[in-house]
N, C-alpha and C. Protein backbone atom coordinates (compact mmCIF):
# COMPACT_ATOMS: atom_id res chain seq x y z
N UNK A 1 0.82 -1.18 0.00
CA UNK A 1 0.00 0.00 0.00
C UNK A 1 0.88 1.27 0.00
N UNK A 2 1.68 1.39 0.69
CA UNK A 2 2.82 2.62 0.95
C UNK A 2 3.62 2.60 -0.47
N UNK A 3 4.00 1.66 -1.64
CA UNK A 3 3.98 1.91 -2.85
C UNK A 3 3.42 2.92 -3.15
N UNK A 4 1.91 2.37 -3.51
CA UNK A 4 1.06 2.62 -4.03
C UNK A 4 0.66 4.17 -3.98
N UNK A 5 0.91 4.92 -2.63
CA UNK A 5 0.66 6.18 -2.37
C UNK A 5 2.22 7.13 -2.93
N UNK A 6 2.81 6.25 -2.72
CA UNK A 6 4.38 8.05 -3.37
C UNK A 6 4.17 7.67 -5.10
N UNK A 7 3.27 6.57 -5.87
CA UNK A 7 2.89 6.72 -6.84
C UNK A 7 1.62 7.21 -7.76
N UNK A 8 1.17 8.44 -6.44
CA UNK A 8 -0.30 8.48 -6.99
C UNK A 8 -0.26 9.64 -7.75
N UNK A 9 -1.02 10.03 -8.64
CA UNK A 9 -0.92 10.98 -9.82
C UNK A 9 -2.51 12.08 -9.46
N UNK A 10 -1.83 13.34 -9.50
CA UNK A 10 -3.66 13.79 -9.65
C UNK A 10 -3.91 14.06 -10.93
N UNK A 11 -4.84 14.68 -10.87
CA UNK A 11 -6.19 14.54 -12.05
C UNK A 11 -5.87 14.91 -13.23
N UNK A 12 -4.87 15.33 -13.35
CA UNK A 12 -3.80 16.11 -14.11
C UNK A 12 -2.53 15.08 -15.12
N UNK A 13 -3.18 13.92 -14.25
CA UNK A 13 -1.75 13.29 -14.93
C UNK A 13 -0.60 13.08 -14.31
N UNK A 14 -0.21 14.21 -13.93
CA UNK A 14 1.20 14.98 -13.13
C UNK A 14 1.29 13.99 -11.97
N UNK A 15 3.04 13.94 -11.79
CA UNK A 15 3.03 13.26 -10.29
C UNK A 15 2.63 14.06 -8.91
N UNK A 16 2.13 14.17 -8.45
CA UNK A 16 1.53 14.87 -6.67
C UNK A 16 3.33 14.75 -6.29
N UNK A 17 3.36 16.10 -6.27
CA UNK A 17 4.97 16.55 -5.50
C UNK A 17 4.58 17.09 -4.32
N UNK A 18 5.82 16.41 -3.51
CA UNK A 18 5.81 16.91 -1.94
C UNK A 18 5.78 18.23 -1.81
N UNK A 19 5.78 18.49 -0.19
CA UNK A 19 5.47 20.06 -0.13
C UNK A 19 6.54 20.55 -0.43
N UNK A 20 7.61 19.51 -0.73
CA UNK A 20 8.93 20.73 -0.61
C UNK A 20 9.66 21.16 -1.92
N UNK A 21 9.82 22.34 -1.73
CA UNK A 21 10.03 23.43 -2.79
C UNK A 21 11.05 23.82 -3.33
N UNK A 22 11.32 23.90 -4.79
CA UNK A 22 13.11 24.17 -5.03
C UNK A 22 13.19 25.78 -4.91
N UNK A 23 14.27 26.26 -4.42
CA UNK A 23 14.71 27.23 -4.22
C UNK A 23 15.15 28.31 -5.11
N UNK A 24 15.15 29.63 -5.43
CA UNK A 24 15.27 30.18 -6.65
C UNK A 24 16.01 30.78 -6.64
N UNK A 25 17.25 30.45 -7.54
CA UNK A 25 18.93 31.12 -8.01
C UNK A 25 17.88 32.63 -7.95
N UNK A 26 19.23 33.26 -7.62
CA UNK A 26 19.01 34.72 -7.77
C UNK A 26 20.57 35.02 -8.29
N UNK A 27 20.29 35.14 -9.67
CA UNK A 27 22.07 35.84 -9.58
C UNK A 27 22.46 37.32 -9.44
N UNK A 28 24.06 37.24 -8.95
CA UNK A 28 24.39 38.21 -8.16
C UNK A 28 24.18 39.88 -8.92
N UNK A 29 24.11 40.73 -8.70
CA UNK A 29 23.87 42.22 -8.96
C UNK A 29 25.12 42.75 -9.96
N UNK A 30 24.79 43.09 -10.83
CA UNK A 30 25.74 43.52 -12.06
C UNK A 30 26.53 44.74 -10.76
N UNK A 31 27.83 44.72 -11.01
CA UNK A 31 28.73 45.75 -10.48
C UNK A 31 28.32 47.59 -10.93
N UNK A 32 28.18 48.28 -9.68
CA UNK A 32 27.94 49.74 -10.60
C UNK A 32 29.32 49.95 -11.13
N UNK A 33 29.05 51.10 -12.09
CA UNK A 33 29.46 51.65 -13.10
C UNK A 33 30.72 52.62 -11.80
N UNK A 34 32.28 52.16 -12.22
CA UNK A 34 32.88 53.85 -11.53
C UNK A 34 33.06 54.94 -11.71
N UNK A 35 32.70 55.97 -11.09
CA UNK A 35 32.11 57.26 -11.42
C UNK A 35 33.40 57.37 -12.15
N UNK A 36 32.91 58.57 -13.39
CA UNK A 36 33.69 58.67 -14.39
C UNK A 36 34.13 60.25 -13.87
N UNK A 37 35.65 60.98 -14.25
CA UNK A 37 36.31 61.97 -13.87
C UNK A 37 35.29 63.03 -14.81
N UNK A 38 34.65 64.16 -13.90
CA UNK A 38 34.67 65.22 -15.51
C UNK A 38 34.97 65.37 -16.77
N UNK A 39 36.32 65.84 -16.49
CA UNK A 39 36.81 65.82 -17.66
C UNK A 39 36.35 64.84 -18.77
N UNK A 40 36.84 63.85 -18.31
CA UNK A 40 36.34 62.61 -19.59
C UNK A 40 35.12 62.36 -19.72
N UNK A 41 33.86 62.96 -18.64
CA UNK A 41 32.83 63.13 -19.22
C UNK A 41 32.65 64.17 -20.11
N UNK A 42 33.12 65.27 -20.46
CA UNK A 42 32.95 66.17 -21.15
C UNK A 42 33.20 65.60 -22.61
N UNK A 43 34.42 65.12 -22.68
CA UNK A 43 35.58 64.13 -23.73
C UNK A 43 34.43 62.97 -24.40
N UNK A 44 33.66 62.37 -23.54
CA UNK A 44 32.79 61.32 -24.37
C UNK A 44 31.64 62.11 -25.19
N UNK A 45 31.09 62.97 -24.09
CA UNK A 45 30.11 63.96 -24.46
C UNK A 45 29.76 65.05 -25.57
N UNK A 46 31.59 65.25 -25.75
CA UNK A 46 31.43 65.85 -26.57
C UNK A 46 32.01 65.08 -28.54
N UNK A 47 31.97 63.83 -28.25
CA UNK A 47 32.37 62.74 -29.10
C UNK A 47 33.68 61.98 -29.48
N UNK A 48 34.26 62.78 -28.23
CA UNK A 48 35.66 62.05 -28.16
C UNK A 48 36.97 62.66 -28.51
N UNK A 49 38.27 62.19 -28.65
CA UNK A 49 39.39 63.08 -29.33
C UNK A 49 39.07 62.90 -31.14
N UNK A 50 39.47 64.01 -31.25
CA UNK A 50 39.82 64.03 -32.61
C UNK A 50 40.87 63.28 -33.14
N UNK A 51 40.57 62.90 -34.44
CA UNK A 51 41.26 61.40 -34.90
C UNK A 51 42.09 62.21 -36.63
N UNK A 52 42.02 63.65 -36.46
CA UNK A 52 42.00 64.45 -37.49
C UNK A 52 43.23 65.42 -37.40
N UNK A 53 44.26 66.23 -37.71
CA UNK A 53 45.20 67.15 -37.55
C UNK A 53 45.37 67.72 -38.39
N UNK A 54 45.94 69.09 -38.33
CA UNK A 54 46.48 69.51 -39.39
C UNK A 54 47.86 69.79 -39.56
N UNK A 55 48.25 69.64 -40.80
CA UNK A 55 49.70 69.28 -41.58
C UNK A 55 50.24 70.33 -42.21
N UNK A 56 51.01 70.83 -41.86
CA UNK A 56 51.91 72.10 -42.83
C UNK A 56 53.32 70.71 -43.51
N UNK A 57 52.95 71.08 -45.05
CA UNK A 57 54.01 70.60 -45.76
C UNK A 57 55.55 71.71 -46.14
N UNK A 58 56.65 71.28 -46.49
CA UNK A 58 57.54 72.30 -47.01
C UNK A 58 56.97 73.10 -48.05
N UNK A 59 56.63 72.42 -49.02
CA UNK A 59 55.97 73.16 -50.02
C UNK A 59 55.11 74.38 -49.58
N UNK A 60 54.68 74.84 -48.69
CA UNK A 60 53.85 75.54 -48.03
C UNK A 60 52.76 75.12 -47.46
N UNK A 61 51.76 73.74 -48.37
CA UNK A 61 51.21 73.64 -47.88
C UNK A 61 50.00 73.05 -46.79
N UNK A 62 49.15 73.72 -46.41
CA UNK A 62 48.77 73.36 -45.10
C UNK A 62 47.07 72.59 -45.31
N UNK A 63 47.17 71.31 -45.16
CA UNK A 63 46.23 70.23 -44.85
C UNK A 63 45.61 70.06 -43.94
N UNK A 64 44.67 69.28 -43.45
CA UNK A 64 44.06 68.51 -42.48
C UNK A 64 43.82 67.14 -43.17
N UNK A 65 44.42 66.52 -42.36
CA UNK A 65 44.37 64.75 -42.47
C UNK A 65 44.31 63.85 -41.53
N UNK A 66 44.00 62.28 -41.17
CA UNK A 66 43.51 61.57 -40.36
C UNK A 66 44.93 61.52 -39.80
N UNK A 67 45.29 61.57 -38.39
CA UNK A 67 46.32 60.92 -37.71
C UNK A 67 46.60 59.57 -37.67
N UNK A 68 48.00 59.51 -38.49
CA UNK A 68 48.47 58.32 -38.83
C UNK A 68 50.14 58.77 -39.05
N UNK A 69 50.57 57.35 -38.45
CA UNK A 69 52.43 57.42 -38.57
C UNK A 69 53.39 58.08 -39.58
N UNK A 70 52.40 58.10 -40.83
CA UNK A 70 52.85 58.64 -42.05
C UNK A 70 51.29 59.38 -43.01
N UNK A 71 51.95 60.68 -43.02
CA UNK A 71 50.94 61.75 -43.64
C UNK A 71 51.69 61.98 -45.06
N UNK A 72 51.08 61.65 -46.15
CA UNK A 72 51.40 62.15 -47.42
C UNK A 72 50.55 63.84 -47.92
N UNK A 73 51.30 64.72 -48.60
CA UNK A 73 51.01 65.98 -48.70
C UNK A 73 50.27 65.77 -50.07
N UNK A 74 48.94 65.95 -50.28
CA UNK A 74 47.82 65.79 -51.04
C UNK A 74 48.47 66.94 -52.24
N UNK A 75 49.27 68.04 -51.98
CA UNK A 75 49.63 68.84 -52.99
C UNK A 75 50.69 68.10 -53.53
N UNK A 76 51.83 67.90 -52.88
CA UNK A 76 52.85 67.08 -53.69
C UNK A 76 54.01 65.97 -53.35
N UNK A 77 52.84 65.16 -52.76
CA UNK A 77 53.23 64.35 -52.68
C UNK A 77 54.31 63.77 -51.33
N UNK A 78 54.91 64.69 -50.47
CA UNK A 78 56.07 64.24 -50.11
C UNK A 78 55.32 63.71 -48.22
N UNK A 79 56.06 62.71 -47.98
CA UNK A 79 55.93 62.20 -46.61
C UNK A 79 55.68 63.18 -45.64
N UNK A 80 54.97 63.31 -44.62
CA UNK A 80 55.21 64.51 -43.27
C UNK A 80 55.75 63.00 -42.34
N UNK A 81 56.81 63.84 -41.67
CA UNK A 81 57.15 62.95 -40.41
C UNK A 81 56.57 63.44 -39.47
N UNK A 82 56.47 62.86 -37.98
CA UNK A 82 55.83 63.11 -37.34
C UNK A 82 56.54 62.63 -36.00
């Protein structure tokens, strides 16, 4: 008889589960954010550093181009070092 009862099903089909209850993960709290300095809030805010410069060649003349190790002079040609 004591079988018979931890195999009884209700009306449902389902097995009749004890009273006891699984417990519910809670995962842990995302870390806050560390307060960011002024300054570099201003710096994000205002879209960041410029990725842009400007170039005076010998030839005279004077460009704006992307910052990079080697700047070529769009008038004639010659390397800017940097």
């Amino acid at each position: 008889m004591a079988n018979r009862l931890t195999n009884m099903r209700s009306k449902t089909g389902n097995r009749v589960r004890s009273g006891r209850r699984r417990l519910h993960v809670v995962p842990d709290p995302e870390p806050r954010p560390e307060p960011v300095h002024p300054a570099e809030r201003r710096m994000r805010d205002s879209g960041g550093p410029e990725d842009r410069a400007v170039y005076t060649c010998t030839c005279g003349y004077l460009f704006e181009a992307p910052v990079t190790a080697s700047v070529t002079c769009p008038h004639c040609g010659a390397e800017q070092a940097w």
